[in-house]
PDB file of N, CA and C in Angstrom:
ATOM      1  N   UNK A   1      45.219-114.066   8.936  1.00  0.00           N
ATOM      2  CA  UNK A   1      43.842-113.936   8.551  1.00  0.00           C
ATOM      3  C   UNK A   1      43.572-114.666   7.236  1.00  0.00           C
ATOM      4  N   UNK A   2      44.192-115.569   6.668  1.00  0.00           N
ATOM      5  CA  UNK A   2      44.112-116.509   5.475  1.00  0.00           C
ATOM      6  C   UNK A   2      42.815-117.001   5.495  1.00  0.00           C
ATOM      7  N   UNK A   3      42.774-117.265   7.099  1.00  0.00           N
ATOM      8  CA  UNK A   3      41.533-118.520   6.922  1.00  0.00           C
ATOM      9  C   UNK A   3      40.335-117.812   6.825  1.00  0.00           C
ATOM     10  N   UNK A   4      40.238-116.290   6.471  1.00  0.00           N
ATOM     11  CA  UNK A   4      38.865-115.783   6.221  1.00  0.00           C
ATOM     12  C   UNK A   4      39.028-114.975   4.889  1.00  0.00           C
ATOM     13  N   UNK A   5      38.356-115.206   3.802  1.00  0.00           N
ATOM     14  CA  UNK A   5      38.713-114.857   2.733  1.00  0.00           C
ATOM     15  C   UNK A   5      37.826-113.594   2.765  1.00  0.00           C
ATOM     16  N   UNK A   6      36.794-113.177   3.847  1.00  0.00           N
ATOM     17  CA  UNK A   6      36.704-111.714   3.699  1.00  0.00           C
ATOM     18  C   UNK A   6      37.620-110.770   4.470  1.00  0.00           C
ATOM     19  N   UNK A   7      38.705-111.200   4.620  1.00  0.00           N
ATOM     20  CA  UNK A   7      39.541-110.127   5.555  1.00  0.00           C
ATOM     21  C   UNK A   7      40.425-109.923   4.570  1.00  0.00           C
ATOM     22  N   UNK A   8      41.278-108.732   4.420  1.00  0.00           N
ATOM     23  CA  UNK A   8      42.191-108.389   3.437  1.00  0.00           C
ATOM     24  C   UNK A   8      43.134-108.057   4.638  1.00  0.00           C
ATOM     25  N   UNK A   9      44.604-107.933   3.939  1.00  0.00           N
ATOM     26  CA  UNK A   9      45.682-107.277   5.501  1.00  0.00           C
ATOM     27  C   UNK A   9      46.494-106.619   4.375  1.00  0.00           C
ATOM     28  N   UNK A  10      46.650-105.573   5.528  1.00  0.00           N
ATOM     29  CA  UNK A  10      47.199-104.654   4.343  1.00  0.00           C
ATOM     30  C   UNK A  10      48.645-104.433   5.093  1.00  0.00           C
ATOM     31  N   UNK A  11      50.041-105.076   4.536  1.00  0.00           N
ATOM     32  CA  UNK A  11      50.997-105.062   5.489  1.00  0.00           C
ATOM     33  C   UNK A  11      51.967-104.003   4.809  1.00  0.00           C
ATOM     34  N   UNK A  12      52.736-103.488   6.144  1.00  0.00           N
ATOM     35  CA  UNK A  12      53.635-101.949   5.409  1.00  0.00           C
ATOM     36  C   UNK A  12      52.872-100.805   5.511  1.00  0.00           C
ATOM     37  N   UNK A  13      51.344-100.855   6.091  1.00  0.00           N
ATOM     38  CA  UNK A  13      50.942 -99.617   5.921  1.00  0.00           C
ATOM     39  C   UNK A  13      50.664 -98.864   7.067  1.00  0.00           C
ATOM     40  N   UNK A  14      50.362 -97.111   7.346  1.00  0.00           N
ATOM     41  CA  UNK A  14      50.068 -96.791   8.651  1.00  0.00           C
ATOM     42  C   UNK A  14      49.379 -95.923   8.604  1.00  0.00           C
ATOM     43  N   UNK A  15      48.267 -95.925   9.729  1.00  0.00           N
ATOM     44  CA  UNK A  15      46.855 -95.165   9.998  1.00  0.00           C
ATOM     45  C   UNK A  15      47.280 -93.615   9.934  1.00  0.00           C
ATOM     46  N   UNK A  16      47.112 -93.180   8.502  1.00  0.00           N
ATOM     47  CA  UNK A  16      47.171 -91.663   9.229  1.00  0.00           C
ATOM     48  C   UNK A  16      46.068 -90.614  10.132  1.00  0.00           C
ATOM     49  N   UNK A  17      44.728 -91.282   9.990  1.00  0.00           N
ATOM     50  CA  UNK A  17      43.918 -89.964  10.645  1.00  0.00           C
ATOM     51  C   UNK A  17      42.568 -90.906  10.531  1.00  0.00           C
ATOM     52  N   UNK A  18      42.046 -90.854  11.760  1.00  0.00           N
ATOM     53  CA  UNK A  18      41.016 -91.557  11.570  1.00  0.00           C
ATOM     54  C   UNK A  18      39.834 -90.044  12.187  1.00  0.00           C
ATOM     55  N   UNK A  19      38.619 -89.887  10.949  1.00  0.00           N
ATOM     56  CA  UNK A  19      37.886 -88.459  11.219  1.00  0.00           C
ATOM     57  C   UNK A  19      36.462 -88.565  11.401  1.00  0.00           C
ATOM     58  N   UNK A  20      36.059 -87.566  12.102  1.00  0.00           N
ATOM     59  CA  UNK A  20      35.083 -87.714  12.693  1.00  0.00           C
ATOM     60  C   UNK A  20      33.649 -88.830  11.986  1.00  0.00           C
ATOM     61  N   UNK A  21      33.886 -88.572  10.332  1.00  0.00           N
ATOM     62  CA  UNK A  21      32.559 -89.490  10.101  1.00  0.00           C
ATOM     63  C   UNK A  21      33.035 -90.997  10.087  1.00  0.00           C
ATOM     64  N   UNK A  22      33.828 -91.227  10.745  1.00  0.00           N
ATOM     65  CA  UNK A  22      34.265 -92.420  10.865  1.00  0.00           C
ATOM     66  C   UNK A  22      35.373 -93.650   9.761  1.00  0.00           C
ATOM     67  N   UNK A  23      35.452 -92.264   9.122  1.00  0.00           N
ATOM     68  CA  UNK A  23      36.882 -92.885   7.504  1.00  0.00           C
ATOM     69  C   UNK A  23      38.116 -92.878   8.348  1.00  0.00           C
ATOM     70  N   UNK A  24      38.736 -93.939   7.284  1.00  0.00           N
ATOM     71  CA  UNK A  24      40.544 -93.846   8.222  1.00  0.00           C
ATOM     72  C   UNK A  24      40.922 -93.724   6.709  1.00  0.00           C
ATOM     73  N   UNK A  25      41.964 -92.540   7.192  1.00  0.00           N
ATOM     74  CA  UNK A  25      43.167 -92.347   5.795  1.00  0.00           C
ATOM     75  C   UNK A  25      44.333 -93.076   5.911  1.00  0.00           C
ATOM     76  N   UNK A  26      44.598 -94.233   5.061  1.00  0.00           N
ATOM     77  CA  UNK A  26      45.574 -95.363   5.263  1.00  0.00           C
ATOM     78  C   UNK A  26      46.981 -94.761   4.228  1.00  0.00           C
ATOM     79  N   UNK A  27      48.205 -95.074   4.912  1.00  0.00           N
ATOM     80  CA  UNK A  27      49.335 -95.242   3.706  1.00  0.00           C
ATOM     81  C   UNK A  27      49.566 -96.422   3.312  1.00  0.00           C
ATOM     82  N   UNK A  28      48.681 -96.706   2.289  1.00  0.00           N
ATOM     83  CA  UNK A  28      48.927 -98.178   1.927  1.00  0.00           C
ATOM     84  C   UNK A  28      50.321 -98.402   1.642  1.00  0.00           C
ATOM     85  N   UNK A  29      51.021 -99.435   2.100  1.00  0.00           N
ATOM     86  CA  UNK A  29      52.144-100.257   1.981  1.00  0.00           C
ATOM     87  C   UNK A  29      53.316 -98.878   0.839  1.00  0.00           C
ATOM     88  N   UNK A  30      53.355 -97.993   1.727  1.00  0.00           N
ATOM     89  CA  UNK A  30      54.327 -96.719   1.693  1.00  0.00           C
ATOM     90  C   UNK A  30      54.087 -96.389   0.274  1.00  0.00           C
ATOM     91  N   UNK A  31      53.045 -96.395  -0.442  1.00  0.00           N
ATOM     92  CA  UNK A  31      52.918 -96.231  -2.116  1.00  0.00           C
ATOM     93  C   UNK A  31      51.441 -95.325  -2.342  1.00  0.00           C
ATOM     94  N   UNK A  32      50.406 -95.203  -1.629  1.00  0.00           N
ATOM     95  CA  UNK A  32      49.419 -94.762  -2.105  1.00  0.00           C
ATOM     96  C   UNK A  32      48.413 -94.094  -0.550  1.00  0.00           C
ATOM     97  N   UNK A  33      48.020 -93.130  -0.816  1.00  0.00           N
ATOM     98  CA  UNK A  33      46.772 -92.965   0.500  1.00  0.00           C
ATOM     99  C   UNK A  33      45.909 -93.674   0.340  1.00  0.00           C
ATOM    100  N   UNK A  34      44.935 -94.163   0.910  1.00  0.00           N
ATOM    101  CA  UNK A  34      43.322 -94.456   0.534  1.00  0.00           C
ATOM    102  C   UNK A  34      42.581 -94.394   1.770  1.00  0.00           C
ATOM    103  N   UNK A  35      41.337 -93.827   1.729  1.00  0.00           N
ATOM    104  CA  UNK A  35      40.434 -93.654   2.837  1.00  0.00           C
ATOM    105  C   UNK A  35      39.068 -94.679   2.566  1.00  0.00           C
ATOM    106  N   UNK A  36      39.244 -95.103   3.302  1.00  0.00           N
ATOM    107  CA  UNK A  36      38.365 -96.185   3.699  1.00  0.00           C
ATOM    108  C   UNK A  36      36.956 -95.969   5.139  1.00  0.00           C
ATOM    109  N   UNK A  37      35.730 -96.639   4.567  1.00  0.00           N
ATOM    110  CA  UNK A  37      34.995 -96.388   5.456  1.00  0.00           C
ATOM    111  C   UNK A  37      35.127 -97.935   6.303  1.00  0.00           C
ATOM    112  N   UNK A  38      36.017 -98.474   7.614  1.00  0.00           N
ATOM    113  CA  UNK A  38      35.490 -99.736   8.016  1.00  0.00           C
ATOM    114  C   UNK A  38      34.243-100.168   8.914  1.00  0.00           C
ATOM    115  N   UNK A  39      33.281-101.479   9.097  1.00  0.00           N
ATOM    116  CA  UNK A  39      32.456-101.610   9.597  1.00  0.00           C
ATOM    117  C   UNK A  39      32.891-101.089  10.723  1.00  0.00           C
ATOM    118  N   UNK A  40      33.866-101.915  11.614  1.00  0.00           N
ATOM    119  CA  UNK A  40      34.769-101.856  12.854  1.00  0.00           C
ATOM    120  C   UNK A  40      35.995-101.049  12.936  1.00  0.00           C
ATOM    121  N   UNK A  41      35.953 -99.846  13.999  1.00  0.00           N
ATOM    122  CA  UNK A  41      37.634 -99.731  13.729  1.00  0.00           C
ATOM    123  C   UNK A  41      38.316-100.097  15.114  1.00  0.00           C
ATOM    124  N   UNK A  42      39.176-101.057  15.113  1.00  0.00           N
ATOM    125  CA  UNK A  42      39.558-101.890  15.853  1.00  0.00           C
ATOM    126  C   UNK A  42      41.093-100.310  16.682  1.00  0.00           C
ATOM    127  N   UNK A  43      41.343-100.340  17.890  1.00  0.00           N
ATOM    128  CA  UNK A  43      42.828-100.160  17.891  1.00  0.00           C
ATOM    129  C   UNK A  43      43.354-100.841  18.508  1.00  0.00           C
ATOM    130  N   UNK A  44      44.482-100.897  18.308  1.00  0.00           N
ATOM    131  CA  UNK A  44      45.462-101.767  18.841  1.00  0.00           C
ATOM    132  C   UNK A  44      46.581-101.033  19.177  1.00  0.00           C
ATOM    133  N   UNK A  45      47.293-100.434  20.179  1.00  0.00           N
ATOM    134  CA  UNK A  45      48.046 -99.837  20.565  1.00  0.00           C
ATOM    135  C   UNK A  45      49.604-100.445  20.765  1.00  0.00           C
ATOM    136  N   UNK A  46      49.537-101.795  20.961  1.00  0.00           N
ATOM    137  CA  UNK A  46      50.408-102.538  20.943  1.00  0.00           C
ATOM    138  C   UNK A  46      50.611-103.070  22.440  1.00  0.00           C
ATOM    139  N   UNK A  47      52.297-103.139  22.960  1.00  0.00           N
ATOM    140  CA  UNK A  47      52.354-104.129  23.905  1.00  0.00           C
ATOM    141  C   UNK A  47      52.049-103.199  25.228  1.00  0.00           C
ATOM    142  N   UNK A  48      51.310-103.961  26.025  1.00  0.00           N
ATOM    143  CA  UNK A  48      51.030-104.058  27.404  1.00  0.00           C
ATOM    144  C   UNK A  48      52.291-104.031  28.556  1.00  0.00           C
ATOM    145  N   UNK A  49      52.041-102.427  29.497  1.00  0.00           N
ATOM    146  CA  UNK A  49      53.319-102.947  30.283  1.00  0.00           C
ATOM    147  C   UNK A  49      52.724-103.977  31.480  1.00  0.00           C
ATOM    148  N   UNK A  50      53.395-104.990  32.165  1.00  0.00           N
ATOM    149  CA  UNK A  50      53.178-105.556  33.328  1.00  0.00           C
ATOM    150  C   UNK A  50      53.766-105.010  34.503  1.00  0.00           C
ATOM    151  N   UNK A  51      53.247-104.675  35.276  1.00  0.00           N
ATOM    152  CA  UNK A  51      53.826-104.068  36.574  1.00  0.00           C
ATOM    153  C   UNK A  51      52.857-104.636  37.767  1.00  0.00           C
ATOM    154  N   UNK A  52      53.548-104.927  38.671  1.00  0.00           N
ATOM    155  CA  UNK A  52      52.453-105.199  40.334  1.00  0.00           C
ATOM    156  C   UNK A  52      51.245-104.343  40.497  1.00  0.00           C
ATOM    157  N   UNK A  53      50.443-104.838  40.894  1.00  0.00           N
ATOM    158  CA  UNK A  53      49.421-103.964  40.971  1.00  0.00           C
ATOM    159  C   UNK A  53      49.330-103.604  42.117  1.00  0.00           C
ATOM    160  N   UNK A  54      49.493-102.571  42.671  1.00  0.00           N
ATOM    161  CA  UNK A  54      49.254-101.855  44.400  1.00  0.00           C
ATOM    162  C   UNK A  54      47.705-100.695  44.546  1.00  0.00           C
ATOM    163  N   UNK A  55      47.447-100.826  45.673  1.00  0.00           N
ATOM    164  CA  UNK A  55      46.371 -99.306  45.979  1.00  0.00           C
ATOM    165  C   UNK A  55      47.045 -97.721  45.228  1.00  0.00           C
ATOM    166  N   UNK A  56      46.465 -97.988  43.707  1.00  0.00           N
ATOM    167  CA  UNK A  56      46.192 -96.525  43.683  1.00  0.00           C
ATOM    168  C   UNK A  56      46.588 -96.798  42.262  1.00  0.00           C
ATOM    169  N   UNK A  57      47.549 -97.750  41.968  1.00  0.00           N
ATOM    170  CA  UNK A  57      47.858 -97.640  40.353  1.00  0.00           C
ATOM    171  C   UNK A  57      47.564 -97.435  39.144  1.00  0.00           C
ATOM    172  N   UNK A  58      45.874 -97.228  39.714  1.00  0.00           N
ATOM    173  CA  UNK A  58      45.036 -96.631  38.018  1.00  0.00           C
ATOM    174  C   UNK A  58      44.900 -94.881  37.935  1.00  0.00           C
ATOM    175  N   UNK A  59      45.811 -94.371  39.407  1.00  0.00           N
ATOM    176  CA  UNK A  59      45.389 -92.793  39.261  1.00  0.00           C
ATOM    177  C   UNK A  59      46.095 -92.495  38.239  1.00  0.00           C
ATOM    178  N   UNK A  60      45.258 -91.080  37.924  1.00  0.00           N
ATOM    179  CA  UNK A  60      46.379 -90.592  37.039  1.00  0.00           C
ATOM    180  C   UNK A  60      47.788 -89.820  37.568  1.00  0.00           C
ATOM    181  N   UNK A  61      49.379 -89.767  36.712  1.00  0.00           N
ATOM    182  CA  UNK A  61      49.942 -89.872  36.909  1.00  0.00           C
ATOM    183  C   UNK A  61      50.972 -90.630  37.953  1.00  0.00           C
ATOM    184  N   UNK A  62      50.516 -91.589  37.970  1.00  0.00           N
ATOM    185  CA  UNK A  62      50.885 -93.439  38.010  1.00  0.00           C
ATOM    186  C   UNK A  62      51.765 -94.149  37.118  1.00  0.00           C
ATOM    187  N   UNK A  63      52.347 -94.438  37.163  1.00  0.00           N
ATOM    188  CA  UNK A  63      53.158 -94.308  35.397  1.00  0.00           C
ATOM    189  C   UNK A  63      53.890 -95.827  35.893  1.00  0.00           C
ATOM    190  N   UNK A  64      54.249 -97.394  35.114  1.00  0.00           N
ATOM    191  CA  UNK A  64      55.429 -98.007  35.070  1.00  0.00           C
ATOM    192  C   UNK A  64      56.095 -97.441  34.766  1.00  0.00           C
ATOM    193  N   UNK A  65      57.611 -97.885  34.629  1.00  0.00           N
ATOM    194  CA  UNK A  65      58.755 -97.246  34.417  1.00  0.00           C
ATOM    195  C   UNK A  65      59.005 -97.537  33.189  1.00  0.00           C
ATOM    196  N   UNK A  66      58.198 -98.644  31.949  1.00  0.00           N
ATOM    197  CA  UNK A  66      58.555 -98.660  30.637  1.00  0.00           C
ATOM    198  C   UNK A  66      57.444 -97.586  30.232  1.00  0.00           C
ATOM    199  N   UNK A  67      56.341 -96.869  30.912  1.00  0.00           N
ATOM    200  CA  UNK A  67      55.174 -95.765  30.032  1.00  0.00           C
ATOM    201  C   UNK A  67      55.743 -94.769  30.654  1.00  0.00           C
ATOM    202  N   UNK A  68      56.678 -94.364  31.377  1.00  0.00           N
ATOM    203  CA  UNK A  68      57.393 -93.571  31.895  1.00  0.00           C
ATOM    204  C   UNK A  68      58.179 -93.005  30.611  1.00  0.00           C
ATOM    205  N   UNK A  69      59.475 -94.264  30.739  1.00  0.00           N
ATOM    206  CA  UNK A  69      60.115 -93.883  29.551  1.00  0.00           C
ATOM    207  C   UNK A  69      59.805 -93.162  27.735  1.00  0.00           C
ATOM    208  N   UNK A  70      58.500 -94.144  27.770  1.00  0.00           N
ATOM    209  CA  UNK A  70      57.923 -93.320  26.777  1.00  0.00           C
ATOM    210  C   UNK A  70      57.428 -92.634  26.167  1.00  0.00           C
ATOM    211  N   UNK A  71      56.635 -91.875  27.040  1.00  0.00           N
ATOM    212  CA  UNK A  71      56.021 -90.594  27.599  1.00  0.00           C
ATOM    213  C   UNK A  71      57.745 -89.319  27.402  1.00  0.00           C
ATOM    214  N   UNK A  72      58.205 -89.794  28.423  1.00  0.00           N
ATOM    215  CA  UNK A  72      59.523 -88.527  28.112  1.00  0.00           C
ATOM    216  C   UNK A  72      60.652 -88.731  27.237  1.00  0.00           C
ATOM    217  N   UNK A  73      61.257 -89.951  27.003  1.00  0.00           N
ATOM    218  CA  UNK A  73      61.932 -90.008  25.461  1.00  0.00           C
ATOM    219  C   UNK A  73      61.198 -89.744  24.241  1.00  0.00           C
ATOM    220  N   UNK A  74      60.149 -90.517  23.709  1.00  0.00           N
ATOM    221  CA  UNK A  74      59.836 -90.855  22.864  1.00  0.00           C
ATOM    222  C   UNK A  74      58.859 -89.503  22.102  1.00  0.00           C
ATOM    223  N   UNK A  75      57.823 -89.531  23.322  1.00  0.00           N
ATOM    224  CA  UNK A  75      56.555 -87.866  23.118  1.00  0.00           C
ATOM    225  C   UNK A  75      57.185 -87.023  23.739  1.00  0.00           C
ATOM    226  N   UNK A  76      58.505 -87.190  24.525  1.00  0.00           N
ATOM    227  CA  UNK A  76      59.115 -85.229  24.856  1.00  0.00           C
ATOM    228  C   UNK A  76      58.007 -84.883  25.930  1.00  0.00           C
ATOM    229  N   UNK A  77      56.970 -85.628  26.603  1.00  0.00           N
ATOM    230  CA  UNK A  77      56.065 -85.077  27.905  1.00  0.00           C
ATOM    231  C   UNK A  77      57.402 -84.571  28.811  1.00  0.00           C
ATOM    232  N   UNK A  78      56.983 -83.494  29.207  1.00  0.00           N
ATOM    233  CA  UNK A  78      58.035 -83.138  30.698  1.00  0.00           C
ATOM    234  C   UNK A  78      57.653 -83.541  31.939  1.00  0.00           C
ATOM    235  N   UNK A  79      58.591 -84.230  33.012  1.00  0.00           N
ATOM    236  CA  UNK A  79      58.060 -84.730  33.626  1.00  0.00           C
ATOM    237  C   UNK A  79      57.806 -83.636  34.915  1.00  0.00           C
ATOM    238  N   UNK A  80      57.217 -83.992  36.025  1.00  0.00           N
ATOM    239  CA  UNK A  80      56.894 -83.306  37.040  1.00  0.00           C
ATOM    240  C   UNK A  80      58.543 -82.724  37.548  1.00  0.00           C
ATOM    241  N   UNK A  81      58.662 -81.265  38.219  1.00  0.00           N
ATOM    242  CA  UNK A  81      60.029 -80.951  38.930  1.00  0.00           C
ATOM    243  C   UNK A  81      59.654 -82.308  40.234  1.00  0.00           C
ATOM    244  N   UNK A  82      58.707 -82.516  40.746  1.00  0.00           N
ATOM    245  CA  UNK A  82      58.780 -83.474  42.222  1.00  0.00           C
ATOM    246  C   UNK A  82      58.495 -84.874  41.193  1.00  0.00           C
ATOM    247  N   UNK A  83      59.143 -85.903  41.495  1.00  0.00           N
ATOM    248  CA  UNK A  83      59.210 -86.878  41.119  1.00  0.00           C
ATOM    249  C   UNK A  83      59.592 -88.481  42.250  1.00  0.00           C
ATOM    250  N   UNK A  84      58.655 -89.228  42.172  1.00  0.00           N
ATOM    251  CA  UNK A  84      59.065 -90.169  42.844  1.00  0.00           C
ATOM    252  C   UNK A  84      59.242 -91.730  42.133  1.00  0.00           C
ATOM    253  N   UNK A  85      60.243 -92.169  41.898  1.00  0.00           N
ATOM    254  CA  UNK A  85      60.515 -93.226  41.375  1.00  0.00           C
ATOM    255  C   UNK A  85      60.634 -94.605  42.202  1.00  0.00           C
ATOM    256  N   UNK A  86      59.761 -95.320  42.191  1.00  0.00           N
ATOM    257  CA  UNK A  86      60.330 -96.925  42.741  1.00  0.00           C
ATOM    258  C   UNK A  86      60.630 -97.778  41.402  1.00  0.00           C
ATOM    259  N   UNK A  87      61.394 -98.733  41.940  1.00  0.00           N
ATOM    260  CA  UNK A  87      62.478 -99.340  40.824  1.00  0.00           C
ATOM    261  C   UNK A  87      63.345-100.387  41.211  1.00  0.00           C
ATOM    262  N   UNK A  88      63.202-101.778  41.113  1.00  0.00           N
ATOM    263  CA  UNK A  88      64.003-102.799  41.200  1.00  0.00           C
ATOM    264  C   UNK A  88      65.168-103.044  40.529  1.00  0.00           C
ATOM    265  N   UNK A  89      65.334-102.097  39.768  1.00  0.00           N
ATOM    266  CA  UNK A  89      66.622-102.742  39.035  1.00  0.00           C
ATOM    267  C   UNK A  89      66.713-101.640  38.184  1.00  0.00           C
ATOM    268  N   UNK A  90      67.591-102.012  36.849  1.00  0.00           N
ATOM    269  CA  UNK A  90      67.548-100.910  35.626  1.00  0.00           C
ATOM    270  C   UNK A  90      66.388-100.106  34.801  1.00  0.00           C
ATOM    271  N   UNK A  91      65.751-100.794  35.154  1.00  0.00           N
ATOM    272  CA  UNK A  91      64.393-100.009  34.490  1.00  0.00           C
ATOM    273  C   UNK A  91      64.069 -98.808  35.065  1.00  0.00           C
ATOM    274  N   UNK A  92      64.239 -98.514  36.909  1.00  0.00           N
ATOM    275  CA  UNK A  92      64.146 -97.942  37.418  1.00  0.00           C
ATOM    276  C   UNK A  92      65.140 -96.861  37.588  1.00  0.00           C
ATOM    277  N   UNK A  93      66.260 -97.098  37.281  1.00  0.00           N
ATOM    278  CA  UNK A  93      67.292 -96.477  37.476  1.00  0.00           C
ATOM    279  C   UNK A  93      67.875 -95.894  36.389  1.00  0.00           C
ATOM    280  N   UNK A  94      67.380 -95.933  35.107  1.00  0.00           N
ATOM    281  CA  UNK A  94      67.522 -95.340  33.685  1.00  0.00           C
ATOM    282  C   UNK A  94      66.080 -94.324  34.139  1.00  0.00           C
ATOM    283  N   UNK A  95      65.148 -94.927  34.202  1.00  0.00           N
ATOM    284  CA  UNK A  95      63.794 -93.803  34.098  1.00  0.00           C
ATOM    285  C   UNK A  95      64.163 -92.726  35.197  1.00  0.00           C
ATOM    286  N   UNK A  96      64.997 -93.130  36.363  1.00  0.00           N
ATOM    287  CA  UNK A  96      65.260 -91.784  37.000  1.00  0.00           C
ATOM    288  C   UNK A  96      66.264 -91.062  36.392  1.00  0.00           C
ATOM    289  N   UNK A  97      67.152 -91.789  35.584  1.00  0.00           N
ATOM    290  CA  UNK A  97      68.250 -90.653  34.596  1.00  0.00           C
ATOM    291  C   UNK A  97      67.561 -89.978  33.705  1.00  0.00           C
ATOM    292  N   UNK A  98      66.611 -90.570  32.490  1.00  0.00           N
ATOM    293  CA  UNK A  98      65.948 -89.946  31.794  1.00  0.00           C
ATOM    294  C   UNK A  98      65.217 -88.633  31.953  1.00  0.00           C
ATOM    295  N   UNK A  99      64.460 -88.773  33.439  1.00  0.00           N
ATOM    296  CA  UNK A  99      63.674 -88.052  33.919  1.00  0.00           C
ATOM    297  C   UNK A  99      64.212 -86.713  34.680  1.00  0.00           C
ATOM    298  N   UNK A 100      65.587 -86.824  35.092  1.00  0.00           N
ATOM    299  CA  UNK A 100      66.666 -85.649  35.694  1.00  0.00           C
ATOM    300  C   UNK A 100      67.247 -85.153  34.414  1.00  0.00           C
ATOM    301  N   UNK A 101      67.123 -85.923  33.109  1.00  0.00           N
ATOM    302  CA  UNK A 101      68.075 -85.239  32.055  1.00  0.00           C
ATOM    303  C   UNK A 101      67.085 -84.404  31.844  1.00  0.00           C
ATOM    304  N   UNK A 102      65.668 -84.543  31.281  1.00  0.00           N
ATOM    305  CA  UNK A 102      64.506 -83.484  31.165  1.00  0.00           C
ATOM    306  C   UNK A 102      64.165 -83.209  31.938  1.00  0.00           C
ATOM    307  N   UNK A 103      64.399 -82.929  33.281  1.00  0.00           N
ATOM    308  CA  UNK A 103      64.106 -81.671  34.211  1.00  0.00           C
ATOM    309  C   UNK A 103      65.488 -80.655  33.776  1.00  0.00           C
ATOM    310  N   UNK A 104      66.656 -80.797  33.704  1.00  0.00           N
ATOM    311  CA  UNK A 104      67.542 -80.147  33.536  1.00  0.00           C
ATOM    312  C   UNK A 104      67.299 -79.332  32.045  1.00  0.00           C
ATOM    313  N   UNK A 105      67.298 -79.950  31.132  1.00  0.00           N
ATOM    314  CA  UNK A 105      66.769 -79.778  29.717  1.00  0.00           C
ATOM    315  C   UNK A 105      65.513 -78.545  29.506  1.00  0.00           C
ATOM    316  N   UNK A 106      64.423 -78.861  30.026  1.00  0.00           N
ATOM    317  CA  UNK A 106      63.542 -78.321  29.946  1.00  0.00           C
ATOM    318  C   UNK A 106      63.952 -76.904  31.192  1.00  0.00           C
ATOM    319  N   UNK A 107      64.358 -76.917  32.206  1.00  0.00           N
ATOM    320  CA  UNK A 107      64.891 -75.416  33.106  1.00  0.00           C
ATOM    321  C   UNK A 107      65.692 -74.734  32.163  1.00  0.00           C
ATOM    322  N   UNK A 108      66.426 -75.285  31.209  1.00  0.00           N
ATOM    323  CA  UNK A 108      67.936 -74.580  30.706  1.00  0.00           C
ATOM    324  C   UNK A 108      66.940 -73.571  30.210  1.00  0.00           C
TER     325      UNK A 108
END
């Protein structure tokens, strides 16, 4: 963003709470809070999974096997006891381990 001298970037830092009148409480670059009112608040969630697209893939609980994984490693979601996995390769075949370790996990 150089080439616009009204943009500032604030690098190192992370959104803590964005509230209802529309302020975001920032950790600026791990040293200071500051709440800020922006014109725009942009999100950006980050990377996009790619998966085939078939009849039905926008229902809910539809899941690729990388929003799979992150859903139950990462946020601890439990997954369904009935589970159906398709899977070409390792992606598929880790998300069905993952997904039997927290069914087991979560019964104990």
């Amino acid at each position: 963003m150089r080439g616009y001298p009204s943009v500032e970037t604030w690098t190192r830092s992370t959104v803590l709470a964005v509230f209802s009148d529309k302020k975001v409480g920032i950790f600026r670059r791990g040293i200071e809070y500051v709440l800020v009112k922006p014109e725009i608040i942009l999100t950006a969630s980050g990377a996009r999974e790619k998966f085939l697209a078939f009849k039905g893939n926008t229902l809910p609980g539809v899941f690729g096997a990388g929003a799979f994984q992150n859903l139950v490693n990462r946020d601890l979601v439990r997954p369904a006891e009935k589970l159906f996995i398709i899977g070409g390769g390792n992606v598929g075949l880790i998300a069905g381990y993952h997904a039997f370790r927290q069914i087991l996990e979560w019964s104990a």
